[in-house]
C-alpha atoms as a PDB file:
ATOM      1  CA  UNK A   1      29.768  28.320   4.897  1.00  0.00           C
ATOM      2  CA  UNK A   2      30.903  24.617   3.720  1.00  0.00           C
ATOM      3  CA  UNK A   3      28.580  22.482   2.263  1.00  0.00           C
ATOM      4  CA  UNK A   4      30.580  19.354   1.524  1.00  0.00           C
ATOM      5  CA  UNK A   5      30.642  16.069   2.829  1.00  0.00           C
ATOM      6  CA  UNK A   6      33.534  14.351   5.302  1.00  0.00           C
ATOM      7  CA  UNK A   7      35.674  12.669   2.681  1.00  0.00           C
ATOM      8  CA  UNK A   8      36.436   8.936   3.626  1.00  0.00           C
ATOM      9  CA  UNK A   9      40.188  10.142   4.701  1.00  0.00           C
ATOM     10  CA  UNK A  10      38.948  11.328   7.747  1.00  0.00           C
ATOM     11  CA  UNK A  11      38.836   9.076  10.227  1.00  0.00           C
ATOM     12  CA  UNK A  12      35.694  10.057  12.656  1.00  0.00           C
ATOM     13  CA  UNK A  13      37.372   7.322  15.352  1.00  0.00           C
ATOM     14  CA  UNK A  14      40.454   9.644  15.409  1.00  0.00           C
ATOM     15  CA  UNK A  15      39.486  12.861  17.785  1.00  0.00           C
ATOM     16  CA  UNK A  16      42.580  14.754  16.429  1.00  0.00           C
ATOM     17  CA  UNK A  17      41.197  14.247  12.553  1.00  0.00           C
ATOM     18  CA  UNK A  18      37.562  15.427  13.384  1.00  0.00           C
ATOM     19  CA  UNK A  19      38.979  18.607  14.863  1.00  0.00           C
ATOM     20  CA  UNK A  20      41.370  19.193  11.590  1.00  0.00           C
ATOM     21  CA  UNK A  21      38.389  18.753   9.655  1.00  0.00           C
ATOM     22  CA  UNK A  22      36.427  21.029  11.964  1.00  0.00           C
ATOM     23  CA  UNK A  23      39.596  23.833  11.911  1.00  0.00           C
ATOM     24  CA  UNK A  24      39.647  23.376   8.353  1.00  0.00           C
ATOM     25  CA  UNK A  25      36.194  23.696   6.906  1.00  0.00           C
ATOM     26  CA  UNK A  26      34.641  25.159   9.360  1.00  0.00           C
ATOM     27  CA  UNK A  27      31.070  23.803   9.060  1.00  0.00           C
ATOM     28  CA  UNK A  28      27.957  26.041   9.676  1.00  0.00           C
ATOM     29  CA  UNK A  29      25.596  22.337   9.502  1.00  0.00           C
ATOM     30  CA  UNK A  30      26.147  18.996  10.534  1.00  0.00           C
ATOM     31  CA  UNK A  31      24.583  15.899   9.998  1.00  0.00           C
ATOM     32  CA  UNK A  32      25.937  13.433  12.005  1.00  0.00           C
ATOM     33  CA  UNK A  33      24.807   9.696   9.815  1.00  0.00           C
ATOM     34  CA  UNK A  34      28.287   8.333  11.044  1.00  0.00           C
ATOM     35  CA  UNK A  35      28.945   5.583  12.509  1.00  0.00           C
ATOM     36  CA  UNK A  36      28.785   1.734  11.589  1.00  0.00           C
ATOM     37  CA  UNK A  37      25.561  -0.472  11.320  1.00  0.00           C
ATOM     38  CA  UNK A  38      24.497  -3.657  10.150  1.00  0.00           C
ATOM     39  CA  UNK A  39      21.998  -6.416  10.631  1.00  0.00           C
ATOM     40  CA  UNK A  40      20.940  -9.176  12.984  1.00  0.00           C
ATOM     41  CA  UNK A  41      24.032 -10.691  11.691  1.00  0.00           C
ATOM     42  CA  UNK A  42      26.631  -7.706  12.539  1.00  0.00           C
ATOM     43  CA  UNK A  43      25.061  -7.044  15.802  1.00  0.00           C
ATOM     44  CA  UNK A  44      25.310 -10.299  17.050  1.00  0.00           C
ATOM     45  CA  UNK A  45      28.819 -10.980  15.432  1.00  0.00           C
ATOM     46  CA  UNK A  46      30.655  -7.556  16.421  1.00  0.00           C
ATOM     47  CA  UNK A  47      28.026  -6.251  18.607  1.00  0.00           C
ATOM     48  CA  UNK A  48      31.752  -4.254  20.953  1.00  0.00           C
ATOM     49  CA  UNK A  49      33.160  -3.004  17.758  1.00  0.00           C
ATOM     50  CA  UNK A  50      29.920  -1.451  16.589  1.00  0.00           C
ATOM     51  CA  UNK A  51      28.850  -0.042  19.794  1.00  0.00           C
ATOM     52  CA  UNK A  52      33.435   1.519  20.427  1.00  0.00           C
ATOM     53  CA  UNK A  53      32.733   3.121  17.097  1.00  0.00           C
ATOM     54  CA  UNK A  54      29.587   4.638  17.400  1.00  0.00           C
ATOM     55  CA  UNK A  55      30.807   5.749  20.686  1.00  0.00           C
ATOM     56  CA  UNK A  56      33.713   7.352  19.354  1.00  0.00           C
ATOM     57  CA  UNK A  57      32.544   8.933  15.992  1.00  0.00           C
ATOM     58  CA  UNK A  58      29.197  10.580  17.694  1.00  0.00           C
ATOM     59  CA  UNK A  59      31.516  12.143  20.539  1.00  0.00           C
ATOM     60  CA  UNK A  60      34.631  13.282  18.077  1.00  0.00           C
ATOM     61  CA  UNK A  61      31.997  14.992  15.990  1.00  0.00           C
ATOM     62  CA  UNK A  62      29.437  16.229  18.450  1.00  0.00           C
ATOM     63  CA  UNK A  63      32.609  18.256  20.716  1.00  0.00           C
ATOM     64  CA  UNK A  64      34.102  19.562  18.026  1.00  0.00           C
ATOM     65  CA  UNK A  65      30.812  21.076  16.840  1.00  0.00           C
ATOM     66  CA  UNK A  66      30.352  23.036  19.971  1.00  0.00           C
ATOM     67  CA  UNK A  67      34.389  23.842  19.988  1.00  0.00           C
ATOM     68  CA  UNK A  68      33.952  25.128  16.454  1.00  0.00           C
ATOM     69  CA  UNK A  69      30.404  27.006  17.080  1.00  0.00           C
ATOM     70  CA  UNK A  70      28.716  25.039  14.271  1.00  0.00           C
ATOM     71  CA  UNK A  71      25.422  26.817  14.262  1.00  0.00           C
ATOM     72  CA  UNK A  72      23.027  23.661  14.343  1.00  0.00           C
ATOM     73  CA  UNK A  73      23.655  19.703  14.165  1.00  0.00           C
ATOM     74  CA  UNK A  74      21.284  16.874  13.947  1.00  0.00           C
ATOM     75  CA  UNK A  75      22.498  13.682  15.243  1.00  0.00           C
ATOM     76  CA  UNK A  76      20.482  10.697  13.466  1.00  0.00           C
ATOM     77  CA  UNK A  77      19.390   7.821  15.584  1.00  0.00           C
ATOM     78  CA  UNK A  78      17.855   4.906  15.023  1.00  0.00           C
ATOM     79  CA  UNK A  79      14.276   2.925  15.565  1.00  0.00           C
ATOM     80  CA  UNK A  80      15.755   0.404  17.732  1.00  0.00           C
ATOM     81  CA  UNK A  81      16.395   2.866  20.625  1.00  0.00           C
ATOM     82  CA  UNK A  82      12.880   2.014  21.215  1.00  0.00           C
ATOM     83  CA  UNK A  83      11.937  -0.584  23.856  1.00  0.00           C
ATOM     84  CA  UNK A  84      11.408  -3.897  22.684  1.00  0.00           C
ATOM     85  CA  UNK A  85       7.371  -4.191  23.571  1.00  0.00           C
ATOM     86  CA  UNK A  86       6.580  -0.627  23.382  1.00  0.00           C
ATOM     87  CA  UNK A  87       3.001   0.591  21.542  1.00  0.00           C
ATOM     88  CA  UNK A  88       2.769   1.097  18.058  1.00  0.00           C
ATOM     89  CA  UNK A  89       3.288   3.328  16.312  1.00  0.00           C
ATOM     90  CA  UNK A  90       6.633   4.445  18.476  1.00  0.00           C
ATOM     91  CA  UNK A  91       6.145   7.661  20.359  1.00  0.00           C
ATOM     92  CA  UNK A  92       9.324   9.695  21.744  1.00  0.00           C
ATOM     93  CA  UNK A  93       7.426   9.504  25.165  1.00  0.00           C
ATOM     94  CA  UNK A  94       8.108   5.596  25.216  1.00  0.00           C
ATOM     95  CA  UNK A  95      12.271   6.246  24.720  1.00  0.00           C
ATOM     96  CA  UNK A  96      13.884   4.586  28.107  1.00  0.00           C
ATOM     97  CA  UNK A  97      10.854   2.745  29.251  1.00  0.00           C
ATOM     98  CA  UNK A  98      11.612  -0.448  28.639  1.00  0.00           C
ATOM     99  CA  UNK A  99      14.285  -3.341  27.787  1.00  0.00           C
ATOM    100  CA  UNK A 100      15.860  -2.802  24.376  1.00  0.00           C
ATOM    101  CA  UNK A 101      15.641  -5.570  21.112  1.00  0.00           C
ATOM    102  CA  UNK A 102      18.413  -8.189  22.844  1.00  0.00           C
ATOM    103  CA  UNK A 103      20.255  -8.658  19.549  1.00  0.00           C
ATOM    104  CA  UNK A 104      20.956  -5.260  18.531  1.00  0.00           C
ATOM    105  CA  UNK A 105      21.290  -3.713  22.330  1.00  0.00           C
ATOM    106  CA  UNK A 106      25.048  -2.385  22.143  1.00  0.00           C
ATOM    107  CA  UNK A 107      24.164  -0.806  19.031  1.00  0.00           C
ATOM    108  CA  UNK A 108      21.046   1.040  20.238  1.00  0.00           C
ATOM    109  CA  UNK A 109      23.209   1.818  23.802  1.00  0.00           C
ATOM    110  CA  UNK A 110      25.630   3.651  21.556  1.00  0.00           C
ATOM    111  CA  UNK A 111      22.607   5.603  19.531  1.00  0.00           C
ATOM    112  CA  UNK A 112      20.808   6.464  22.681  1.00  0.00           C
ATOM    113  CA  UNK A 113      24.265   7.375  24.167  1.00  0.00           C
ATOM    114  CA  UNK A 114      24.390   9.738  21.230  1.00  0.00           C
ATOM    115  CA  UNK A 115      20.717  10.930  21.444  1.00  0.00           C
ATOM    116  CA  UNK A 116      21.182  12.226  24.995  1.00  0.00           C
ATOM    117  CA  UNK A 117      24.941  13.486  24.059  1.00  0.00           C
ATOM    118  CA  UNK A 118      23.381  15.674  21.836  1.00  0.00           C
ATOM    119  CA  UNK A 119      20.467  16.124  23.991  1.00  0.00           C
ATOM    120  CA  UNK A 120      23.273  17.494  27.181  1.00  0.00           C
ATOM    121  CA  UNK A 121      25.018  19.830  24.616  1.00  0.00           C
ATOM    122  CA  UNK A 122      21.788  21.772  23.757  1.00  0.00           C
ATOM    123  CA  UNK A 123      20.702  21.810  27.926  1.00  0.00           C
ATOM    124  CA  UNK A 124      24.145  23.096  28.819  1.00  0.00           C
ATOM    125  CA  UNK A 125      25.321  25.515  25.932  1.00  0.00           C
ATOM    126  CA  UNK A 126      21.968  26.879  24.291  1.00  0.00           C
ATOM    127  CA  UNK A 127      22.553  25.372  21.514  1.00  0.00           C
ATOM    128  CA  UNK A 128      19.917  23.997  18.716  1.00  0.00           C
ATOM    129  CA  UNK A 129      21.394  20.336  18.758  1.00  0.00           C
ATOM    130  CA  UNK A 130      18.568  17.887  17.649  1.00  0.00           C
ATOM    131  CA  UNK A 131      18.434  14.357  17.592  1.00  0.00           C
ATOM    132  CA  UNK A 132      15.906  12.449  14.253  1.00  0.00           C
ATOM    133  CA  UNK A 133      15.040   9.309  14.579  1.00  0.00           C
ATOM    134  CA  UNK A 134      14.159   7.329  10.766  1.00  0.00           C
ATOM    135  CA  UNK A 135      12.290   5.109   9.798  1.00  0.00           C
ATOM    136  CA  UNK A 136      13.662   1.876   7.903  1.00  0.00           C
ATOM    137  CA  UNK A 137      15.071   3.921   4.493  1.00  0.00           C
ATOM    138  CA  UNK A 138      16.328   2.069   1.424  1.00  0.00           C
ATOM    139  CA  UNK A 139      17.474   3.330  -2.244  1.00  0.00           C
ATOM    140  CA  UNK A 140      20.071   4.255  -4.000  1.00  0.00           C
ATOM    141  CA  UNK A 141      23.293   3.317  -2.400  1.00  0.00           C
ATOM    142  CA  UNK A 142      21.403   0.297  -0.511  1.00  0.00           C
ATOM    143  CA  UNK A 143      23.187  -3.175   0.276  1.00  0.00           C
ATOM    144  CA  UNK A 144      21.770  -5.449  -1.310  1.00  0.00           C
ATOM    145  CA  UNK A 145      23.846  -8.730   0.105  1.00  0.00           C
ATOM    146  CA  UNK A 146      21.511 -11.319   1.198  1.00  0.00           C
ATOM    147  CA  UNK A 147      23.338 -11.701   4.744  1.00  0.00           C
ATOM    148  CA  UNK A 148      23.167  -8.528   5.874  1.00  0.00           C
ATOM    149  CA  UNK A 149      21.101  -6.583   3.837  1.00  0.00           C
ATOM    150  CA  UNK A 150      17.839  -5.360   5.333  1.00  0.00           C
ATOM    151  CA  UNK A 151      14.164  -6.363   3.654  1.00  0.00           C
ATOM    152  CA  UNK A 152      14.127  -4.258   0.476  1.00  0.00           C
ATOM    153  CA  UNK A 153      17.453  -4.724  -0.507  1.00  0.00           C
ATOM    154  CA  UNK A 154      17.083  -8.540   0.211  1.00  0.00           C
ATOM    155  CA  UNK A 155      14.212  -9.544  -1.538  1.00  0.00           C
ATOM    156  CA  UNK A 156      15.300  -7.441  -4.854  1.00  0.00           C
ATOM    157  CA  UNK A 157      18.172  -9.138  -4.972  1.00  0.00           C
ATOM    158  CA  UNK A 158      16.771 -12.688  -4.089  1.00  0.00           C
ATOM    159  CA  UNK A 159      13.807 -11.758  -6.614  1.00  0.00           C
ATOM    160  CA  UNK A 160      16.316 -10.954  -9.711  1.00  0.00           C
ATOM    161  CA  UNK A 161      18.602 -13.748  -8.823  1.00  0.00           C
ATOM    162  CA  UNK A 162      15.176 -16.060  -9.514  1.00  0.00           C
ATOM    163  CA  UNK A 163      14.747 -14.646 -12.189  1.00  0.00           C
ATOM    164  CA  UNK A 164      17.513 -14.613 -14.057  1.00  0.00           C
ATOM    165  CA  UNK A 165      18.284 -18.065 -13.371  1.00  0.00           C
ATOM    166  CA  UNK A 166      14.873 -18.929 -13.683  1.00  0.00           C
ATOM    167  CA  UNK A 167      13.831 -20.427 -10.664  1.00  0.00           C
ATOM    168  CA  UNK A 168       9.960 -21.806 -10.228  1.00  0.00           C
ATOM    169  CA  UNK A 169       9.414 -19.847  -6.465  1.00  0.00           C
ATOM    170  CA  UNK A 170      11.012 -17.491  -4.034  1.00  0.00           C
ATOM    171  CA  UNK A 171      10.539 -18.043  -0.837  1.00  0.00           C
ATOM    172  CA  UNK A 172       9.707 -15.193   1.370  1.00  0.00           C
ATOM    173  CA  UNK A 173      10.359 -15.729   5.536  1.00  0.00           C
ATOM    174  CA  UNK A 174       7.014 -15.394   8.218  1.00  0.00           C
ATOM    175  CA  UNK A 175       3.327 -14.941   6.738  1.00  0.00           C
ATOM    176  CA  UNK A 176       3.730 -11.745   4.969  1.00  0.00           C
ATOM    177  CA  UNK A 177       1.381 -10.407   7.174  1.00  0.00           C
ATOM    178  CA  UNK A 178       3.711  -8.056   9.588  1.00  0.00           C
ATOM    179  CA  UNK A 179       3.698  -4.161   8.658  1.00  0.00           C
ATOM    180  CA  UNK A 180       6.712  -2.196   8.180  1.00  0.00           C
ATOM    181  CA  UNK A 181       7.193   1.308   7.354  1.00  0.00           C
ATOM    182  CA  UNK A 182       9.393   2.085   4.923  1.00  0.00           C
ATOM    183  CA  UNK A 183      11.170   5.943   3.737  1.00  0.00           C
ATOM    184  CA  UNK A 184      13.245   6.068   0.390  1.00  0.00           C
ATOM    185  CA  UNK A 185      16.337   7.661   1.161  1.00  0.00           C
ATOM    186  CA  UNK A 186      15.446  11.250  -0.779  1.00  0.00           C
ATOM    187  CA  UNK A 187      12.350  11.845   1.107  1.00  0.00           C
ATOM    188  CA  UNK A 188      14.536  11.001   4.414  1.00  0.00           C
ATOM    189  CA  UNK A 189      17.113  13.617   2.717  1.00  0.00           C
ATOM    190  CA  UNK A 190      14.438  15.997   2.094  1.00  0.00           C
ATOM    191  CA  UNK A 191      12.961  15.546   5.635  1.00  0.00           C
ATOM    192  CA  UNK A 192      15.963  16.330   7.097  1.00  0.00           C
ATOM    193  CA  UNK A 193      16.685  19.435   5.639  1.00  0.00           C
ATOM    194  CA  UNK A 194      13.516  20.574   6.298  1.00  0.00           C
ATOM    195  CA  UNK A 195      13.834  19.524  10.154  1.00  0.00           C
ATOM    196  CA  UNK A 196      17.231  21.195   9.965  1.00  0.00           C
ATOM    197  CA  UNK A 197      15.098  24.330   9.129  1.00  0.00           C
ATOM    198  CA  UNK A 198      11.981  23.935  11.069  1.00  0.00           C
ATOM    199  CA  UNK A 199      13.011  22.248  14.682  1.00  0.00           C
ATOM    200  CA  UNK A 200      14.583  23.172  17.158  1.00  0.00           C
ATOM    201  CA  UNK A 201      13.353  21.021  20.565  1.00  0.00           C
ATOM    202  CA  UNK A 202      14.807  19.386  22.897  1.00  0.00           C
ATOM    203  CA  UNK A 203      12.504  16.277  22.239  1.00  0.00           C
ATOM    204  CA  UNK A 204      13.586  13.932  19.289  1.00  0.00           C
ATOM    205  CA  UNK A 205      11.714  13.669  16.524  1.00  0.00           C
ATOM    206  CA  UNK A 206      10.567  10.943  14.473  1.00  0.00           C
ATOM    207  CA  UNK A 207      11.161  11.463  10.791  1.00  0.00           C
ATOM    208  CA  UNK A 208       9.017   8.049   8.594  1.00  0.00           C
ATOM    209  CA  UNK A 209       6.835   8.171   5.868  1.00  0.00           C
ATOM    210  CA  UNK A 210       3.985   7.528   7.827  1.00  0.00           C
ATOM    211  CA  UNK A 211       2.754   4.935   5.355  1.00  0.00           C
ATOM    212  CA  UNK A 212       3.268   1.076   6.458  1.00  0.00           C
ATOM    213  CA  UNK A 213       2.914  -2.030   3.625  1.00  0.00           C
ATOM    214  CA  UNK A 214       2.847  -5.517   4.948  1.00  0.00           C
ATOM    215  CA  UNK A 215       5.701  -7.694   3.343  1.00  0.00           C
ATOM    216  CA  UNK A 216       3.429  -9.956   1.265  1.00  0.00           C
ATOM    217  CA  UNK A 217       2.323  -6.430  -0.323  1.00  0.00           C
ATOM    218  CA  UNK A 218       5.998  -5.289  -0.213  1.00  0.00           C
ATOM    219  CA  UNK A 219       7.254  -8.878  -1.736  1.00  0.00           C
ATOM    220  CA  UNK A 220       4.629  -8.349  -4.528  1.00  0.00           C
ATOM    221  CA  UNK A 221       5.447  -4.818  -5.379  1.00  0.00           C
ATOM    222  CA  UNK A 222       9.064  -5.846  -5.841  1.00  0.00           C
ATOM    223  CA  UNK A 223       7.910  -8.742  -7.749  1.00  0.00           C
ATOM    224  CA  UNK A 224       6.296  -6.122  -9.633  1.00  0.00           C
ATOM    225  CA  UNK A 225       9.317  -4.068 -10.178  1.00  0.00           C
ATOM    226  CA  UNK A 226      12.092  -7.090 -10.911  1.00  0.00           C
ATOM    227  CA  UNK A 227       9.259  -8.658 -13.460  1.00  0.00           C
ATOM    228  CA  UNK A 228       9.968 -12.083 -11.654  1.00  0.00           C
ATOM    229  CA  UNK A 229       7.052 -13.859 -13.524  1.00  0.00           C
ATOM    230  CA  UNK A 230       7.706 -17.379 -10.619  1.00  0.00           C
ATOM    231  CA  UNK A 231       5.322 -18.212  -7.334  1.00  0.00           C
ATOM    232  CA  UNK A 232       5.949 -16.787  -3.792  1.00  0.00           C
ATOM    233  CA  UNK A 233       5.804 -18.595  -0.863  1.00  0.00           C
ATOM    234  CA  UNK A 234       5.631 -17.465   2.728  1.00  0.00           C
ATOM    235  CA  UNK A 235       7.801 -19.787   4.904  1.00  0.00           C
ATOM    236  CA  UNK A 236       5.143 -19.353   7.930  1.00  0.00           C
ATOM    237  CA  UNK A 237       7.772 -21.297   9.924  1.00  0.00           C
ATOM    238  CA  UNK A 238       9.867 -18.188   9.600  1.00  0.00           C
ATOM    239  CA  UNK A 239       9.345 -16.155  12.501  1.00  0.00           C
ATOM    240  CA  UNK A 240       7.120 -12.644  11.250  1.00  0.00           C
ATOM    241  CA  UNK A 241       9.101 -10.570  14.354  1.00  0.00           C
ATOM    242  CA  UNK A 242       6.547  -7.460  15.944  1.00  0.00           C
ATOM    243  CA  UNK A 243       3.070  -7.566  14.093  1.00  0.00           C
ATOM    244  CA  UNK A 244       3.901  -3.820  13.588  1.00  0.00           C
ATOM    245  CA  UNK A 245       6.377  -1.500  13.449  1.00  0.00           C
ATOM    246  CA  UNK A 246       6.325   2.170  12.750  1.00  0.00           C
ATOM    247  CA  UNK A 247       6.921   5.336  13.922  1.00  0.00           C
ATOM    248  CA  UNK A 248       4.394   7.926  15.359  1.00  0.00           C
ATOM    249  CA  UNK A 249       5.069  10.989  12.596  1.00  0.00           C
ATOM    250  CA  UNK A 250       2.096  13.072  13.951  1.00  0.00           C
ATOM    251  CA  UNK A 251       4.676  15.957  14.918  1.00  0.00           C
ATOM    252  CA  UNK A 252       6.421  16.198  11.546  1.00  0.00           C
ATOM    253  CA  UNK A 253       3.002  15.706   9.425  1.00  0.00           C
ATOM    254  CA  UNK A 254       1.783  18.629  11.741  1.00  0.00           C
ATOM    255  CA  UNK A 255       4.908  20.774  10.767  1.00  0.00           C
ATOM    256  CA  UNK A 256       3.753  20.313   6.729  1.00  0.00           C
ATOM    257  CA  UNK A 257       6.270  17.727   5.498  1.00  0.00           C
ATOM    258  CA  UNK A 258       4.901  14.633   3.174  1.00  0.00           C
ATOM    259  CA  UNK A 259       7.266  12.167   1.234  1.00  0.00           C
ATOM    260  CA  UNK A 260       6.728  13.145  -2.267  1.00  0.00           C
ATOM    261  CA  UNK A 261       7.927   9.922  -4.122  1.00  0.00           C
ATOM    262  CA  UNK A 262       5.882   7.184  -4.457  1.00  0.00           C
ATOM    263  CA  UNK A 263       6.518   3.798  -2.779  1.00  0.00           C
ATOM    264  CA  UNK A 264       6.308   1.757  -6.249  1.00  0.00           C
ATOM    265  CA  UNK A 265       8.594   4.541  -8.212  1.00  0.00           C
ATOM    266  CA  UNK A 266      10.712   4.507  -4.997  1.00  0.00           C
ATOM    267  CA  UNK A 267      11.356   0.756  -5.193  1.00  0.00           C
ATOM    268  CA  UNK A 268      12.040   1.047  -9.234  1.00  0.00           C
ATOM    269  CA  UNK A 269      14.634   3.338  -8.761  1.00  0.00           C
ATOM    270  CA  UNK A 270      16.587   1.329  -6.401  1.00  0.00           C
ATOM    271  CA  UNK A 271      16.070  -1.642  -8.910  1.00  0.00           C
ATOM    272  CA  UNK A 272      17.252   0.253 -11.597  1.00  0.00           C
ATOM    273  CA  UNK A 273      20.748   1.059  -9.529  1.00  0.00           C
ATOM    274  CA  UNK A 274      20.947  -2.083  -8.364  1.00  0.00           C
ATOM    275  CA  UNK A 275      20.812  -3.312 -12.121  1.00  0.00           C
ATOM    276  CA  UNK A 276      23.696  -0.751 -13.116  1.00  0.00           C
ATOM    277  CA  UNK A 277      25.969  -1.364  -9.918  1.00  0.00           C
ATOM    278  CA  UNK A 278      25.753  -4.521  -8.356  1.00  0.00           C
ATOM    279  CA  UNK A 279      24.112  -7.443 -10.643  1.00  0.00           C
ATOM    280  CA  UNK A 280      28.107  -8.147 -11.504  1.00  0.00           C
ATOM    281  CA  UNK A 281      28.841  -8.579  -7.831  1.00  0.00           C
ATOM    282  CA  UNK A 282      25.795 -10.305  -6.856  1.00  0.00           C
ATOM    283  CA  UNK A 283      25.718 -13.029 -10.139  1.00  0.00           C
END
């Protein structure tokens, strides 16, 4: 069967061109990553444009798969389907409990709109649609633009921006002291594949590393990493957001999967890219 990737002609938005694709490569898999994102930023900027086209892509692709008898699909959500105040770590029993995060909620309305999409097409046709839900993942490929980017991505590039232009400090926002779990974007590849293989329930599953760093010990890894040789400082009048925030892995650690990079190599090799692809754009 076809194991390519959409090319960027197709426009998911467009039912017509998601069924061409379908009627053309006939996909056995899918993994459905579509869709737009962004951070605080986007979601409070365009928060109708990102919800219309998450909307759109998840149903184009998720119909056609059924038209076309694709013979398993995994739609990827995202952690803030979970309710704003729920327990940590996030279990799949607290989805639709509670209010969502206010300034990403037409975002996570689209993803949960596509979790329970893809939950309806595996009630009604018998089919072994699954929904994963990841943890924050950064890596290769990251953004690494200080307005939108998300934590990793933000403080490498504010970290090798100091550096190179020598600056005494870098200031880091909150007290360092909040915990957030972090994948690199191969294990989340790798985890995938091996849901793809292994799962088949209605229930979504969460897919993390199940290892969380605070962000003064994630600010001095990537210190670490950039060799930015200045001072830190934790602007404590920054807010630090949830005290914790990770996701409850317990089902996919019982299954036998484990990330197998480490978190310091992890964060070198997105350095490394970000050295070869973006320090022209970002300088």
């Amino acid at each position: 069967g076809y194991t390519g990737v959409i090319d960027y002609s197709t426009d998911l938005t467009s039912q017509d061109q998601v069924l061409y694709f379908f009627a053309d490569h006939q996909p056995e898999y899918v993994f459905v990553a579509a869709g737009e994102s962004g951070g605080i930023g986007a979601n409070q900027s365009f928060p109708a444009d990102l919800m219309i086209n998450n909307l759109l892509v998840t149903t184009h692709i998720i119909q056609s798969a059924e038209q076309y008898n694709v013979k398993k699909l995994m739609y990827l959500a995202s952690s803030c389907v979970y309710p704003k105040f729920t327990e940590q770590p996030m279990q799949v029993s607290a989805l639709m409990t509670g209010t969502l995060e206010p300034t990403n909620e037409a975002y996570a309305t689209a993803k949960i709109a596509g979790m329970n999409l893809t939950k309806a097409y595996h009630q009604q046709y018998d089919l072994p649609y699954i929904t994963v839900i990841p943890s924050n993942n950064f890596g290769v490929g990251d953004d690494f633009d200080p307005e939108n980017s998300h934590v990793v991505g933000a403080l490498i590039h504010k970290m090798h921006m100091a550096k190179i232009q020598n600056e005494p400090n870098v200031t880091v926002w909150g007290t360092g002291q909040a915990r957030r779990e972090f994948i690199y974007v191969d294990d989340l590849a790798d985890a995938c594949i091996f849901v793809m293989q292994h799962y088949d329930e209605l229930s979504p599953i969460n897919v993390g590393s199940g290892i969380d760093v605070s962000i003064k010990e994630l600010a001095l890894l990537i210190q670490k990493v950039v060799g930015y040789e200045g001072e830190l400082v934790f602007d404590t009048d920054k807010p630090d957001g949830m005290p914790l925030k990770m996701l409850d892995t317990t089902v996919l650690q019982n299954m036998g999967w484990q990330p197998k990079i480490p978190f310091e190599s992890a964060l070198k090799m997105t350095y490394d890219w970000y050295l070869q692809t973006q320090e022209g754009q970002a300088v």
